[in-house]
C-alpha atoms as a PDB file:
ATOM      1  CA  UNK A   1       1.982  -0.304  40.825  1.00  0.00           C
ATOM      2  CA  UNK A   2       2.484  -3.120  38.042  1.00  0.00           C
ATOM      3  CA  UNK A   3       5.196  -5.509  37.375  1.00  0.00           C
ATOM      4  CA  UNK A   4       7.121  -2.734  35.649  1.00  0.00           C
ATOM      5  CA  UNK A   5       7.395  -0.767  39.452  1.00  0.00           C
ATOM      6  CA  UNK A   6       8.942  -4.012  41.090  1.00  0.00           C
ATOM      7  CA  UNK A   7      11.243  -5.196  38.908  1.00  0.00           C
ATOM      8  CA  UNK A   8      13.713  -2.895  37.094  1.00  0.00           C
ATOM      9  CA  UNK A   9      15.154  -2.473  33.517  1.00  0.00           C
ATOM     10  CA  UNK A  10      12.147  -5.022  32.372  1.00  0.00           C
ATOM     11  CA  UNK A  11      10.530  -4.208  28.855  1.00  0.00           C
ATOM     12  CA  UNK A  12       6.950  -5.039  28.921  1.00  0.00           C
ATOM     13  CA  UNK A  13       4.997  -5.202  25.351  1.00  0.00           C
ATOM     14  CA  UNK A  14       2.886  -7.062  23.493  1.00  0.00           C
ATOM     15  CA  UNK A  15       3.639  -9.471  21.143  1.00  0.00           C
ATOM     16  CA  UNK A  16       1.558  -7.842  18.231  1.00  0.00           C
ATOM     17  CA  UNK A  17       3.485  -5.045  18.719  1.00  0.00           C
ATOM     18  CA  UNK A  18       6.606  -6.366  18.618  1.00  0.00           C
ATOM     19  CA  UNK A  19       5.478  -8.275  15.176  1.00  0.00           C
ATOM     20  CA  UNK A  20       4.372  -4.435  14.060  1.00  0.00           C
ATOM     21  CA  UNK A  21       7.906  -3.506  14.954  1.00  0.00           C
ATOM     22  CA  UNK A  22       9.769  -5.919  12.799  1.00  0.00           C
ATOM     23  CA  UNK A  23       7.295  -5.588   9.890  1.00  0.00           C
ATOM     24  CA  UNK A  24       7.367  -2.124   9.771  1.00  0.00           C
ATOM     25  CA  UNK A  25      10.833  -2.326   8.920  1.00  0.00           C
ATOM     26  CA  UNK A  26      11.142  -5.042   6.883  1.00  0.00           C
ATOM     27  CA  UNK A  27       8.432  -4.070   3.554  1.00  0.00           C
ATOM     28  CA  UNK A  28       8.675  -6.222   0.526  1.00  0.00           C
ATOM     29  CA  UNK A  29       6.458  -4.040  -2.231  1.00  0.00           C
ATOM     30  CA  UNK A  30       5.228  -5.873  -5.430  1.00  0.00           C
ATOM     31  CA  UNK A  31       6.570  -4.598  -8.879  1.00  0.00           C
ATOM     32  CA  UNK A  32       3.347  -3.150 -10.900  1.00  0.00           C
ATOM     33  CA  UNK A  33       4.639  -0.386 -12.954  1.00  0.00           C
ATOM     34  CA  UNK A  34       2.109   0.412 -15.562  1.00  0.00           C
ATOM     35  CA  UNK A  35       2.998   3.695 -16.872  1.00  0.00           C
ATOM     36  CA  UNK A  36       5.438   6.495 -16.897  1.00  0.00           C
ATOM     37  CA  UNK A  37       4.828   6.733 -12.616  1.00  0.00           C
ATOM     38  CA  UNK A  38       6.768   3.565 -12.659  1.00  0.00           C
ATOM     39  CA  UNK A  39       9.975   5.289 -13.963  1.00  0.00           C
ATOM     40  CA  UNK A  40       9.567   7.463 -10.822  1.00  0.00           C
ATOM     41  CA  UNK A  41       9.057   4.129  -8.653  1.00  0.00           C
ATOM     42  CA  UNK A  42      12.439   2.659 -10.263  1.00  0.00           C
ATOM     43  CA  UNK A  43      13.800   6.063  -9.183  1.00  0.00           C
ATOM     44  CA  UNK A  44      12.836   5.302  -5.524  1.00  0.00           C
ATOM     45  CA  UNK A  45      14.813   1.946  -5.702  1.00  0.00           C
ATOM     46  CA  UNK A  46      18.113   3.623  -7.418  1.00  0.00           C
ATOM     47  CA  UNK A  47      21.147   5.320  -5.113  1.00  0.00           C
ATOM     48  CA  UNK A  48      19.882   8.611  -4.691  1.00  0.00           C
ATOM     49  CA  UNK A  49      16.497   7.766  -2.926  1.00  0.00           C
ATOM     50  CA  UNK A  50      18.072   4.344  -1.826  1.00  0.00           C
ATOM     51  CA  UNK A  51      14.798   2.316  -0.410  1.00  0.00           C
ATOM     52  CA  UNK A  52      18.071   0.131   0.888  1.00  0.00           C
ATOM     53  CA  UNK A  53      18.124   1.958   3.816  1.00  0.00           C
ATOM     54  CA  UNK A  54      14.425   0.923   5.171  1.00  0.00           C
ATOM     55  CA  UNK A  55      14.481  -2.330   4.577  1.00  0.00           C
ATOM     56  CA  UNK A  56      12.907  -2.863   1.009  1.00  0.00           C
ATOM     57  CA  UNK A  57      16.051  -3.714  -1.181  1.00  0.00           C
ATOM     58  CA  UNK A  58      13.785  -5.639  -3.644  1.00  0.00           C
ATOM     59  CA  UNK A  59      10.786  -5.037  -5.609  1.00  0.00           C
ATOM     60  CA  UNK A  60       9.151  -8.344  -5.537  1.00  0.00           C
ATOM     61  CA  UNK A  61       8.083 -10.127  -8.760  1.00  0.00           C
ATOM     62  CA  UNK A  62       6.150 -12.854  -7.023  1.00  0.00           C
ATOM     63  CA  UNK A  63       3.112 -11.624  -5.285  1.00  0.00           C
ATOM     64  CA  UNK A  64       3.369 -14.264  -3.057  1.00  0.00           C
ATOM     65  CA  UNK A  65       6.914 -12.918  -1.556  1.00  0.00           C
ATOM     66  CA  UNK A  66       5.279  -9.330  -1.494  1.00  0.00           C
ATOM     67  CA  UNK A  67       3.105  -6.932   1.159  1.00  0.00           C
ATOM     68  CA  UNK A  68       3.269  -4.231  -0.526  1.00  0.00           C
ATOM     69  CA  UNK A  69       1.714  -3.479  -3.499  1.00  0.00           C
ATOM     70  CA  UNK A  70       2.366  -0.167  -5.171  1.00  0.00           C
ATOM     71  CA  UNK A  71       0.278   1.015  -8.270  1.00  0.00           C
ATOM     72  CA  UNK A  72       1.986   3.284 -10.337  1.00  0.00           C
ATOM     73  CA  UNK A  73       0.100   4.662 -13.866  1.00  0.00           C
ATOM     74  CA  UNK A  74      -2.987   4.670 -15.316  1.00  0.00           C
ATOM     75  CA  UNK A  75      -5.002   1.065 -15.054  1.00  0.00           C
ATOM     76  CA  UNK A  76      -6.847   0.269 -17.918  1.00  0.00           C
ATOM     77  CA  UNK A  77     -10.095  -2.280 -17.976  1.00  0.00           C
ATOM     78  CA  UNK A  78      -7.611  -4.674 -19.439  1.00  0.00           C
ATOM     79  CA  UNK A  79      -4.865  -5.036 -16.924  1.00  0.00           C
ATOM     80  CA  UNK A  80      -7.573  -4.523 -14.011  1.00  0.00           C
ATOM     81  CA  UNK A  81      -8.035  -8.468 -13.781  1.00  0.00           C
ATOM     82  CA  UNK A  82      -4.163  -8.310 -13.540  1.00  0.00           C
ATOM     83  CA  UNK A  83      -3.748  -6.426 -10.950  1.00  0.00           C
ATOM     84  CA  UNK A  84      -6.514  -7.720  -8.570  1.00  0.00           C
ATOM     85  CA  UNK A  85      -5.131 -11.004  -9.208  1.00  0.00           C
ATOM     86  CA  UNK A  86      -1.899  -9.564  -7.970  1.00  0.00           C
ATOM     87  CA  UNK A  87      -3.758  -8.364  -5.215  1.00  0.00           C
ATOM     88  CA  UNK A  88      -5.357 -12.021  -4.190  1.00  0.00           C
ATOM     89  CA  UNK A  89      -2.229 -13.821  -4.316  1.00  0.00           C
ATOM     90  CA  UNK A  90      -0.265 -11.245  -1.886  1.00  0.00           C
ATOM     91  CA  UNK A  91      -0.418 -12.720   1.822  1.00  0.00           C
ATOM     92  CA  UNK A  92      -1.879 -11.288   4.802  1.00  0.00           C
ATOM     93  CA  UNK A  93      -1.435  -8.529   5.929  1.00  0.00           C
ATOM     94  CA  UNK A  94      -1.235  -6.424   2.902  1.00  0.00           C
ATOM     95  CA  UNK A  95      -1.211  -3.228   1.798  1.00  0.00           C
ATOM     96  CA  UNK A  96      -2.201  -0.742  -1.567  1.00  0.00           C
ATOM     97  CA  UNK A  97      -0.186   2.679  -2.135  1.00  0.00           C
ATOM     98  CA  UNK A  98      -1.930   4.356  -5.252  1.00  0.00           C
ATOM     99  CA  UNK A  99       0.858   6.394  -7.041  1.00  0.00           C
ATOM    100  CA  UNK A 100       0.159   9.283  -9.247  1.00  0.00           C
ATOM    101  CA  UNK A 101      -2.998  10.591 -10.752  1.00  0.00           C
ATOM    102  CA  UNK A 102      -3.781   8.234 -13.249  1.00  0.00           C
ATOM    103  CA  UNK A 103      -3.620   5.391 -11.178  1.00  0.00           C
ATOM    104  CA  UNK A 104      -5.878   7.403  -8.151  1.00  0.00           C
ATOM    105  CA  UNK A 105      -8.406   8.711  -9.887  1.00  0.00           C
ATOM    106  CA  UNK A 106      -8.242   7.964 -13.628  1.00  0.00           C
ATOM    107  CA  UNK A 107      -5.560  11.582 -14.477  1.00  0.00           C
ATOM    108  CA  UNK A 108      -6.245  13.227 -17.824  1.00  0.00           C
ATOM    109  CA  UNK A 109      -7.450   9.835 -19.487  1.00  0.00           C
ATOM    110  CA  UNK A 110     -11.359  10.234 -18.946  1.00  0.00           C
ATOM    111  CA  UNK A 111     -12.327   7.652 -21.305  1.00  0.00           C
ATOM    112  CA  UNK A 112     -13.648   4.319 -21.669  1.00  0.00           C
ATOM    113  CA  UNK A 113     -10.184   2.591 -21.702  1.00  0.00           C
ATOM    114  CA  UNK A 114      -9.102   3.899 -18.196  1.00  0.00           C
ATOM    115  CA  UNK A 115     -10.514   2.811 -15.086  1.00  0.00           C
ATOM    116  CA  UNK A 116     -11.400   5.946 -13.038  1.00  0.00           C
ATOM    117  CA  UNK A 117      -9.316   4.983  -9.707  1.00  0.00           C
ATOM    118  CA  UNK A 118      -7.495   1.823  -8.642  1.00  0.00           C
ATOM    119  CA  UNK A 119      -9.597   1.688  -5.440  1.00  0.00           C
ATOM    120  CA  UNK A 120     -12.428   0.470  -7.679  1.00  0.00           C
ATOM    121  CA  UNK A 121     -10.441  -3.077  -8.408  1.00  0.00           C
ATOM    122  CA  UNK A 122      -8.291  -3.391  -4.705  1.00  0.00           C
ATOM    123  CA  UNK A 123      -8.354  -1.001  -1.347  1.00  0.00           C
ATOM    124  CA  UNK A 124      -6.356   1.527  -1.066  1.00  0.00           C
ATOM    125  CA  UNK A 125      -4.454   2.386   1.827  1.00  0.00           C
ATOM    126  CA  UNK A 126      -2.468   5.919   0.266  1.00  0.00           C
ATOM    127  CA  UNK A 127      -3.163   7.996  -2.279  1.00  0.00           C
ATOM    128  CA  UNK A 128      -0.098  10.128  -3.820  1.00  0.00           C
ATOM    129  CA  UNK A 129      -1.146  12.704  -5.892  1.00  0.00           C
ATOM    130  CA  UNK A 130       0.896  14.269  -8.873  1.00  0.00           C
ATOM    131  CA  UNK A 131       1.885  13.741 -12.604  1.00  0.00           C
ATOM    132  CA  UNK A 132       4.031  11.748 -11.892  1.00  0.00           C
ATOM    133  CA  UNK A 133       4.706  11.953  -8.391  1.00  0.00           C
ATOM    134  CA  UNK A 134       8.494  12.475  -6.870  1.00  0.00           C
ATOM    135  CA  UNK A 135      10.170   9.927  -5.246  1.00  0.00           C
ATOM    136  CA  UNK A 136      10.347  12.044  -2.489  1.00  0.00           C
ATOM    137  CA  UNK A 137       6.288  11.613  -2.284  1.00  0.00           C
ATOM    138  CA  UNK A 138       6.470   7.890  -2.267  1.00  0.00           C
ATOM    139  CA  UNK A 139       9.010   8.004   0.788  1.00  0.00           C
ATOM    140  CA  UNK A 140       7.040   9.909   2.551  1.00  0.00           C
ATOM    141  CA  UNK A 141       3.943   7.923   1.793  1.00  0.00           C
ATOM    142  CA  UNK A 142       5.491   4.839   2.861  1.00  0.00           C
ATOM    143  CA  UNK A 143       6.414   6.190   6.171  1.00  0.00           C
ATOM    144  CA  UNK A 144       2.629   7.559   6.845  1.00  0.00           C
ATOM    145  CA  UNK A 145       1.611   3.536   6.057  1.00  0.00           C
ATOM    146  CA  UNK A 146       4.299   2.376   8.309  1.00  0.00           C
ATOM    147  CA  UNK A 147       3.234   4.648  10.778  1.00  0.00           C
ATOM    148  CA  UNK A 148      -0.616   4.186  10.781  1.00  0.00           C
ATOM    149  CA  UNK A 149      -0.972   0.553   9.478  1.00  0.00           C
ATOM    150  CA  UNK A 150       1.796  -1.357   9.637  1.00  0.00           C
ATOM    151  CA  UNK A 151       3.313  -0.988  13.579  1.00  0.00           C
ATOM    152  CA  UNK A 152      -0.743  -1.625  14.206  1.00  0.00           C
ATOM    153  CA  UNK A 153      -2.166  -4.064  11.860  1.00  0.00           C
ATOM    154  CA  UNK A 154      -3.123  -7.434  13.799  1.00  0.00           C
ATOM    155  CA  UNK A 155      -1.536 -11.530  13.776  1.00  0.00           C
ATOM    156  CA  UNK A 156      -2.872 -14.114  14.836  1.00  0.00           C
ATOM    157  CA  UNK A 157      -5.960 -16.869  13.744  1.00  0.00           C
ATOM    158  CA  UNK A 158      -8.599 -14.238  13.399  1.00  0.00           C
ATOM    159  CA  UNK A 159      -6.258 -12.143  10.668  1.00  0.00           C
ATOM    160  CA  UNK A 160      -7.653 -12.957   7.323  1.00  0.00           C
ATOM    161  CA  UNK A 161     -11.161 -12.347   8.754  1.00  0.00           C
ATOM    162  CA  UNK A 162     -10.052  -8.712   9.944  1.00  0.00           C
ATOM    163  CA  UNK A 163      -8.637  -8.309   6.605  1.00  0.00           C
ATOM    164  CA  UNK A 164     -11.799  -9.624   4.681  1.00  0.00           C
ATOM    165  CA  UNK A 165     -13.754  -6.553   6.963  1.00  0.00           C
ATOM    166  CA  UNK A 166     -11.368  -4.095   5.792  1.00  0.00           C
ATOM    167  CA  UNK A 167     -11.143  -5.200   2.275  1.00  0.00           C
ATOM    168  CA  UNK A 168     -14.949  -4.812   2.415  1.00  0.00           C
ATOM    169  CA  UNK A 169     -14.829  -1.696   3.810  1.00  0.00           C
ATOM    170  CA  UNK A 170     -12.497  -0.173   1.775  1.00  0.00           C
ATOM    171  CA  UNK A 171     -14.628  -0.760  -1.213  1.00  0.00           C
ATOM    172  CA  UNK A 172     -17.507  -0.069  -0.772  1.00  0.00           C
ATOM    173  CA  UNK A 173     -16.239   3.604   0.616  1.00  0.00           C
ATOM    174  CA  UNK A 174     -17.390   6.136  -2.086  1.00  0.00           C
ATOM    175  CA  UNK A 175     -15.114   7.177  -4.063  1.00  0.00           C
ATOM    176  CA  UNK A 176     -13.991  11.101  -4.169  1.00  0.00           C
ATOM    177  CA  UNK A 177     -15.759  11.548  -7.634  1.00  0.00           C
ATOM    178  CA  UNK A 178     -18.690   9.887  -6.038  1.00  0.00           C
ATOM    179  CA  UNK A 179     -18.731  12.049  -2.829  1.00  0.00           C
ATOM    180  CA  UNK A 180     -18.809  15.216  -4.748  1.00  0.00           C
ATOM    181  CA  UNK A 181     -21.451  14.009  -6.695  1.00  0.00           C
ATOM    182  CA  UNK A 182     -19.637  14.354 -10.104  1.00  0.00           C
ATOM    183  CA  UNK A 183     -20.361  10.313 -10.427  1.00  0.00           C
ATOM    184  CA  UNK A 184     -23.375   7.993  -9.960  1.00  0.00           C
END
């Protein structure tokens, strides 16, 4: 009944979705390895896992180069300023993959030094759970983000307020310790 009946061998598509296509395949993650997850994250980048062969080559060490940002280890109160600067300086559209337990909800380190969960400092988009997680996990982790954000997430003029809402969002979501009531 469309254009797509009269004329054939035409591809008809948006333009946001092409831009999901090609970014989807193309992800540039941030280097913040802060404890013994990261060796696991260096793992993912080495020949056996080979991120190579979906596009991310690189870990960026400029946020400003990166869309990706993966946390890997425990976060203590000290480096948190760190790594929401990070965070700030990363352009649109951007995404958070919390790696291992430490760095998703605070692991064995219950203590004053460790914050309880990255997604108290940025918004996190996955959550990989282990001690320390395979590289295996972070591939597959990866692919759920391409899959759900990434092919989806929006361009154009009205992107860094759509990104501001979800930031927002994302926050002030209660946390897993919070909706269990183990934290007020």
């Amino acid at each position: 009944m469309g254009v797509e009946d009269k004329i054939p061998g035409v591809l008809l598509t948006t333009v946001e979705s092409v831009f999901g296509w090609l970014r989807q395949a193309s992800f540039w993650p941030a280097t913040m390895g802060l404890a013994c997850c990261a060796i696991e994250m260096m793992a993912f980048g080495a020949p056996r896992f080979d991120s190579g062969r979906w596009g991310m080559e690189v870990f960026r060490a400029s946020p400003r180069q990166a869309d990706l940002l993966i946390v890997s280890g425990r976060l203590s109160h000290k480096m948190a300023p760190v790594v929401r600067q990070v965070y700030d300086q990363m352009p649109e559209p951007k995404w958070v993959i919390s790696m291992g337990a430490c760095a998703s909800s605070g692991g064995i380190f219950n203590n004053y030094a460790i914050v309880q969960g990255c997604d108290h400092i940025v918004p996190v988009d996955v959550y990989i759970p282990g001690c320390p997680p395979r590289p295996d996990q972070l591939i597959d982790a990866i692919f759920k983000l391409r899959k759900r954000e990434v092919m989806h997430a929006p361009i154009g003029k009205h992107i860094t307020e759509q990104a501001d809402s979800r930031e927002d969002a994302l926050l002030e979501a209660p946390t897993t310790l919070e909706q269990r009531g183990l934290m007020r």
